[in-house]
C-alpha atoms as a PDB file:
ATOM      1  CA  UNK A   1       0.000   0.000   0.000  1.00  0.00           C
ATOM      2  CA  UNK A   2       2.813   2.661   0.864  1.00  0.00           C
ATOM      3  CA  UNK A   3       4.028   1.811  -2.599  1.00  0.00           C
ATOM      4  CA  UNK A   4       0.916   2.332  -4.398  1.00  0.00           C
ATOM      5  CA  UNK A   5       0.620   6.230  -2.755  1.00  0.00           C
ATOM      6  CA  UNK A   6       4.111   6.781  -3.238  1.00  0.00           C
ATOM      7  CA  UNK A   7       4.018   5.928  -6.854  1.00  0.00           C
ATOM      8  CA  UNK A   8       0.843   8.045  -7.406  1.00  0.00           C
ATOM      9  CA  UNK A   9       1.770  11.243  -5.233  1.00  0.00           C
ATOM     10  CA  UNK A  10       5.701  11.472  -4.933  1.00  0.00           C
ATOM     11  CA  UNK A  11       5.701  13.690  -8.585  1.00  0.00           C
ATOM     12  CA  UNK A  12       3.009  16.176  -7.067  1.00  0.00           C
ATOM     13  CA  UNK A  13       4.685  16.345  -3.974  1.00  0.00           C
ATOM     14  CA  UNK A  14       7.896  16.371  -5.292  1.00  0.00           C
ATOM     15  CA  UNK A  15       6.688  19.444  -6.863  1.00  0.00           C
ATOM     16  CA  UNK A  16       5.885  20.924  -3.427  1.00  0.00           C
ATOM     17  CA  UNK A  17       8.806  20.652  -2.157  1.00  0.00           C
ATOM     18  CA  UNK A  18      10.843  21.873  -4.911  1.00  0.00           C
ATOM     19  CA  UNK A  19       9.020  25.331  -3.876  1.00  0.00           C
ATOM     20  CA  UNK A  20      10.062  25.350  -0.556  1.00  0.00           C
ATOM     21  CA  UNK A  21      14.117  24.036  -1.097  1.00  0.00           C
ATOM     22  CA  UNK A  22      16.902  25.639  -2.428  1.00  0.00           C
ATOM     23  CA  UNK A  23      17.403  22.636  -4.620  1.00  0.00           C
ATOM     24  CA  UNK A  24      16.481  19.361  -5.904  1.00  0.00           C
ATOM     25  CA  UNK A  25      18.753  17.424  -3.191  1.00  0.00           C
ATOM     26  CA  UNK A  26      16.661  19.198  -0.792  1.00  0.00           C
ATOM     27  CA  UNK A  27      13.591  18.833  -2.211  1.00  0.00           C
ATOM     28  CA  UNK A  28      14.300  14.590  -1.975  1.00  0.00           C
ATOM     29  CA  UNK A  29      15.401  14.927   1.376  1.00  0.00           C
ATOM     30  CA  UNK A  30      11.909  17.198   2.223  1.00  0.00           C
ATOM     31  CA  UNK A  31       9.563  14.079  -0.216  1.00  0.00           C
ATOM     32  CA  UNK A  32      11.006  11.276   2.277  1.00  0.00           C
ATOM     33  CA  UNK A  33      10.575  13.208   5.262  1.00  0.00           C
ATOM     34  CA  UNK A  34       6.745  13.807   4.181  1.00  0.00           C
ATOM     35  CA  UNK A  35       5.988  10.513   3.083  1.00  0.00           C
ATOM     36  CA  UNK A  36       7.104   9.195   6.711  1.00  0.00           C
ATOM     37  CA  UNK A  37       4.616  11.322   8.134  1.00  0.00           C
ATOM     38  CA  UNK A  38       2.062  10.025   5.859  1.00  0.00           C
ATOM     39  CA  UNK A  39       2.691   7.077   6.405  1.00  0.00           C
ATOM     40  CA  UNK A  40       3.188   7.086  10.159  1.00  0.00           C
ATOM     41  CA  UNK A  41      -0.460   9.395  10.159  1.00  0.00           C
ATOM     42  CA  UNK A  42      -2.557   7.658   7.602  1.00  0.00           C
ATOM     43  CA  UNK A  43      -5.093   6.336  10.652  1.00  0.00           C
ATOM     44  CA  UNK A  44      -5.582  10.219  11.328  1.00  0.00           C
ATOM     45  CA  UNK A  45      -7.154  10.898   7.630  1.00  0.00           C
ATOM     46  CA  UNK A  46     -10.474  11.057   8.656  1.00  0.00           C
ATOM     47  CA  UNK A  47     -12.559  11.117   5.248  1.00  0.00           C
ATOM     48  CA  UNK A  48     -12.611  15.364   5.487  1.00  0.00           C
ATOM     49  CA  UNK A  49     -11.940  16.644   1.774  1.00  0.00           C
ATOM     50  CA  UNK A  50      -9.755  14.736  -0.878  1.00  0.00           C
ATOM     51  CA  UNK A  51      -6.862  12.668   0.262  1.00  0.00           C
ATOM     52  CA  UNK A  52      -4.512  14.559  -1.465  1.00  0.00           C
ATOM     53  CA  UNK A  53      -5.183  17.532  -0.200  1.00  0.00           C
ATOM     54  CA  UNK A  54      -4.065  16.108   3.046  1.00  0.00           C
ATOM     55  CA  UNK A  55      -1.262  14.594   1.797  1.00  0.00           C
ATOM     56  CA  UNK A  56      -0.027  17.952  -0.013  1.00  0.00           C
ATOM     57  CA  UNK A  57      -1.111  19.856   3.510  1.00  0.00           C
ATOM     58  CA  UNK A  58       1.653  17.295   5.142  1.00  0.00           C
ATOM     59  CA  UNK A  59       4.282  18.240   2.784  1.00  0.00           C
ATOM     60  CA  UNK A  60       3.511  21.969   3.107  1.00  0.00           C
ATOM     61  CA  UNK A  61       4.143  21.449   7.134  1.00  0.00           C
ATOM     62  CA  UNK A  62       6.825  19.180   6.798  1.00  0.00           C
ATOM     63  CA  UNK A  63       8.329  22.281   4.437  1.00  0.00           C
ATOM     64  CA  UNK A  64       7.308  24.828   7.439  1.00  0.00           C
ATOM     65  CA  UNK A  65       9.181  22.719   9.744  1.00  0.00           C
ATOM     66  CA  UNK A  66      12.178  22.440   7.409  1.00  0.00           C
ATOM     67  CA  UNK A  67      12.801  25.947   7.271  1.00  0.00           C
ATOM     68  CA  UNK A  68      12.005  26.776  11.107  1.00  0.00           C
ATOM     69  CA  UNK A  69      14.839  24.067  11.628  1.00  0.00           C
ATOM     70  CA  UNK A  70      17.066  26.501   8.725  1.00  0.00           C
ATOM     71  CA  UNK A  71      16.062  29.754  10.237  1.00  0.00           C
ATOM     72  CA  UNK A  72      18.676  29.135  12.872  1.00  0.00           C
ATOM     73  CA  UNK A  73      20.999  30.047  10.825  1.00  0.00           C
ATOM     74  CA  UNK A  74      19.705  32.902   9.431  1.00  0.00           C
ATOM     75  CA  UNK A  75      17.121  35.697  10.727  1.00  0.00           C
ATOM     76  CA  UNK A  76      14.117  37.326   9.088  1.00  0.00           C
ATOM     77  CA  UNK A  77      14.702  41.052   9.794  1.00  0.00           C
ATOM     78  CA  UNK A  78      11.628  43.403  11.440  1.00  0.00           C
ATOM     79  CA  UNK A  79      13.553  46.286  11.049  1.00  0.00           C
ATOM     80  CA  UNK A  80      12.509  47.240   7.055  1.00  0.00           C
ATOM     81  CA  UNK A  81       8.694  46.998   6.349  1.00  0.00           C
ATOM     82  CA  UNK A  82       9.504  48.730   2.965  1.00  0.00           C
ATOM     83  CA  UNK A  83       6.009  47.663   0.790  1.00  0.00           C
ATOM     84  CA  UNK A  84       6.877  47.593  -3.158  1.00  0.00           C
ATOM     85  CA  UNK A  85       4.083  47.964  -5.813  1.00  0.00           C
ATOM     86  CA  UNK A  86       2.886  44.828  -7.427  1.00  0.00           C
ATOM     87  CA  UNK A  87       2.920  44.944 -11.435  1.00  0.00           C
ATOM     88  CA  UNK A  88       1.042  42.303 -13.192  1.00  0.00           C
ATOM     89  CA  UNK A  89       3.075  39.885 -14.406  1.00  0.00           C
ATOM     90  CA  UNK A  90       2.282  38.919 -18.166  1.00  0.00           C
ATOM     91  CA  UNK A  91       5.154  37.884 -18.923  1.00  0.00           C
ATOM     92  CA  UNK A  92       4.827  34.659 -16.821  1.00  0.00           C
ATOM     93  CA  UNK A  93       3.162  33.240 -19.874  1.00  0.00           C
ATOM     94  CA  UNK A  94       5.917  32.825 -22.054  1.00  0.00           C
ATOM     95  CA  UNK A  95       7.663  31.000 -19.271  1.00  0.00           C
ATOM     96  CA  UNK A  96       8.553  27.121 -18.543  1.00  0.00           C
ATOM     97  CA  UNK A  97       7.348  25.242 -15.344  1.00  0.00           C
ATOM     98  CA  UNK A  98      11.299  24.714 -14.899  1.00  0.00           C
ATOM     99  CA  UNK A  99      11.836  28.554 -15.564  1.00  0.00           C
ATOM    100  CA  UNK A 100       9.396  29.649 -12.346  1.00  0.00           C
ATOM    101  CA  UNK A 101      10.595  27.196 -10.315  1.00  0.00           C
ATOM    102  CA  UNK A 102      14.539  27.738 -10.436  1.00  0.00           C
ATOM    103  CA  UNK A 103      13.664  31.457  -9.860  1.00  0.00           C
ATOM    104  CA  UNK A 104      11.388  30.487  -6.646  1.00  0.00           C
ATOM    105  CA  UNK A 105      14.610  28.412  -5.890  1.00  0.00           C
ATOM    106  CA  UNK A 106      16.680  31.412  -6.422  1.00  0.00           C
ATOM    107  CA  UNK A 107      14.986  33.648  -3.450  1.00  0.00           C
ATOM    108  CA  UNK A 108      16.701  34.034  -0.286  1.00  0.00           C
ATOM    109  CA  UNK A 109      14.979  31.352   2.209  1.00  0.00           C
ATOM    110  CA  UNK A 110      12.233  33.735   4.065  1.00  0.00           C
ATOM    111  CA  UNK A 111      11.504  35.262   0.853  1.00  0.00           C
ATOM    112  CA  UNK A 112      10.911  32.089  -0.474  1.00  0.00           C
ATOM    113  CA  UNK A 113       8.664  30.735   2.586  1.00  0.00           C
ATOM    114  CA  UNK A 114       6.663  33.251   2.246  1.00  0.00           C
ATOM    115  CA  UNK A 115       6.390  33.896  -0.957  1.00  0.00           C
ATOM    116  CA  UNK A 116       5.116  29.756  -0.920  1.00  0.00           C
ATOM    117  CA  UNK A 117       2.846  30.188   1.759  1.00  0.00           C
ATOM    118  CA  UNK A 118       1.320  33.102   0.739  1.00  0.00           C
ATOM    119  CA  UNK A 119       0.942  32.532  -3.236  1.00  0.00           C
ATOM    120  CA  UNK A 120       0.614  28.963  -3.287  1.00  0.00           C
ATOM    121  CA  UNK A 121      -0.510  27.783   0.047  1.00  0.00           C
ATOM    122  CA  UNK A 122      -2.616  30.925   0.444  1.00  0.00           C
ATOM    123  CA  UNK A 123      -2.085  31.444   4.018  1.00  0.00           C
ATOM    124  CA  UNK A 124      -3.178  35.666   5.158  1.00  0.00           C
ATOM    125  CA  UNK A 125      -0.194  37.387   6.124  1.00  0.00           C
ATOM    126  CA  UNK A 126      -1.368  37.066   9.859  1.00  0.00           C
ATOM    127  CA  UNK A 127      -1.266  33.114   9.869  1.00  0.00           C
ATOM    128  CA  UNK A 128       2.442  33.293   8.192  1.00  0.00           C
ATOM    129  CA  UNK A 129       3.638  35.695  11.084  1.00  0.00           C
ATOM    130  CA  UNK A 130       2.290  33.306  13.722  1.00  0.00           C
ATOM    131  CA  UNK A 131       3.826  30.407  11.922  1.00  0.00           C
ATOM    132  CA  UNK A 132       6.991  31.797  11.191  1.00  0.00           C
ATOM    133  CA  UNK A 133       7.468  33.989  14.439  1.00  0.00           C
ATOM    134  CA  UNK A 134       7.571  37.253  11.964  1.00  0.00           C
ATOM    135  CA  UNK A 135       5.331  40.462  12.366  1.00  0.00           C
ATOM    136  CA  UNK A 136       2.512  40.539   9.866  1.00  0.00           C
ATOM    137  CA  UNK A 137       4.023  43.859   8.320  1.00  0.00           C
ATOM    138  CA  UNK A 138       7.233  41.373   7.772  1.00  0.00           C
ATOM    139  CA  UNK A 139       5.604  39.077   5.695  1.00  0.00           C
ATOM    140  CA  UNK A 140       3.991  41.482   3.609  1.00  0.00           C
ATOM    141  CA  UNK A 141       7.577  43.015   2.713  1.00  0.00           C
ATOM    142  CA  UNK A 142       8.949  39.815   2.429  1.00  0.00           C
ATOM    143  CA  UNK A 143       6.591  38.836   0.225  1.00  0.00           C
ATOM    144  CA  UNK A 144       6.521  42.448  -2.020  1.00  0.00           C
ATOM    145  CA  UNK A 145      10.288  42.090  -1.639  1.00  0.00           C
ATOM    146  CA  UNK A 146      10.152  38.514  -3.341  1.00  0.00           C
ATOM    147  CA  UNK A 147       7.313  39.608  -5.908  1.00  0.00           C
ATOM    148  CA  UNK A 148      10.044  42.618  -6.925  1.00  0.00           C
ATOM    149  CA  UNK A 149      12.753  40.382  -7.493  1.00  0.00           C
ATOM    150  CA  UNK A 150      10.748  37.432  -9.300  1.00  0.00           C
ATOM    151  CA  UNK A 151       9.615  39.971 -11.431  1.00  0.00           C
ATOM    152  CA  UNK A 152      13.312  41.226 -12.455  1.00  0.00           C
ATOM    153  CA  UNK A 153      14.020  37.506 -12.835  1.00  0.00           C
ATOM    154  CA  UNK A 154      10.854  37.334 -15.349  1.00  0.00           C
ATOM    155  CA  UNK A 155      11.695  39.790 -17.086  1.00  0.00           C
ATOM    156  CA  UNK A 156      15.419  39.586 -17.624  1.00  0.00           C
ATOM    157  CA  UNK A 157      14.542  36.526 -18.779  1.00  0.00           C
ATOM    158  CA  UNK A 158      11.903  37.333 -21.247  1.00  0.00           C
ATOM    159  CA  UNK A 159      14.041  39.665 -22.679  1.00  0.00           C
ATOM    160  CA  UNK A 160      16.291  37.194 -23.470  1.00  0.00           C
ATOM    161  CA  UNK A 161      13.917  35.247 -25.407  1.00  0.00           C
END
């Protein structure tokens, strides 16, 4: 049975974590650490909502722990609360999976948390303070900070299309 869910969610999850690590070594370390946890929980799926949305809410914790274990090392600053407009980002379109991805990879590990949690996960900007021990006002720069340099990313490398 463990085989049979790890054949049929390991690529989606693997996807997951890919957003949260710096890269793909990571990423493998992050899928087996999930897949213990399902594994070890799957008596506490109680029927509520799709089974892969619990699984994926799993890896998105086992992520969040990840990084709380990496933010030893470095801090997310309170000092700058600095907001930065949002453009639209059109240019996404002419971009690969791959492309977005190795960018999201490129960010600086709390930009990239929540930048994840926010975007993808769609946690408020409240629930990613409380998580992640930040101010809400820190998460919103964060976030505007990432936004501004994904969309440098995006567009340095449109232009290079």
């Amino acid at each position: 049975m463990q085989e049979l869910l790890y054949q049929r969610y390991s690529s989606k999850m693997y996807a997951v974590c890919l957003r949260y690590c710096k890269d793909a070594e990571d990423a493998q370390d992050l899928l087996q650490d999930g897949f213990v946890k399902v594994f070890k929980n799957l008596d506490r799926f109680r029927g509520e909502g799709s089974f892969e949305g619990w699984v994926r809410r799993i890896f998105v914790n086992t992520s969040i722990e990840h990084f709380r274990r990496a933010i030893k090392s470095f801090s997310v600053s309170d000092t700058q609360e600095v907001i930065i407009e949002d453009p639209t980002w059109d240019a996404l379109d002419n971009l690969a999976e791959k492309d977005i991805i190795t960018m999201i990879q490129g960010l600086s590990p709390g930009y990239r948390q929540v930048f994840n949690m926010y975007v993808i996960e769609g946690y408020s900007h409240k629930e990613i303070g409380d998580i992640l021990g930040i101010s809400e006002g820190t998460s919103k720069s964060q976030l505007a900070r990432a936004k501004g340099i994904l969309k440098k990313l995006v567009d340095d490398k449109i232009s290079d299309i």
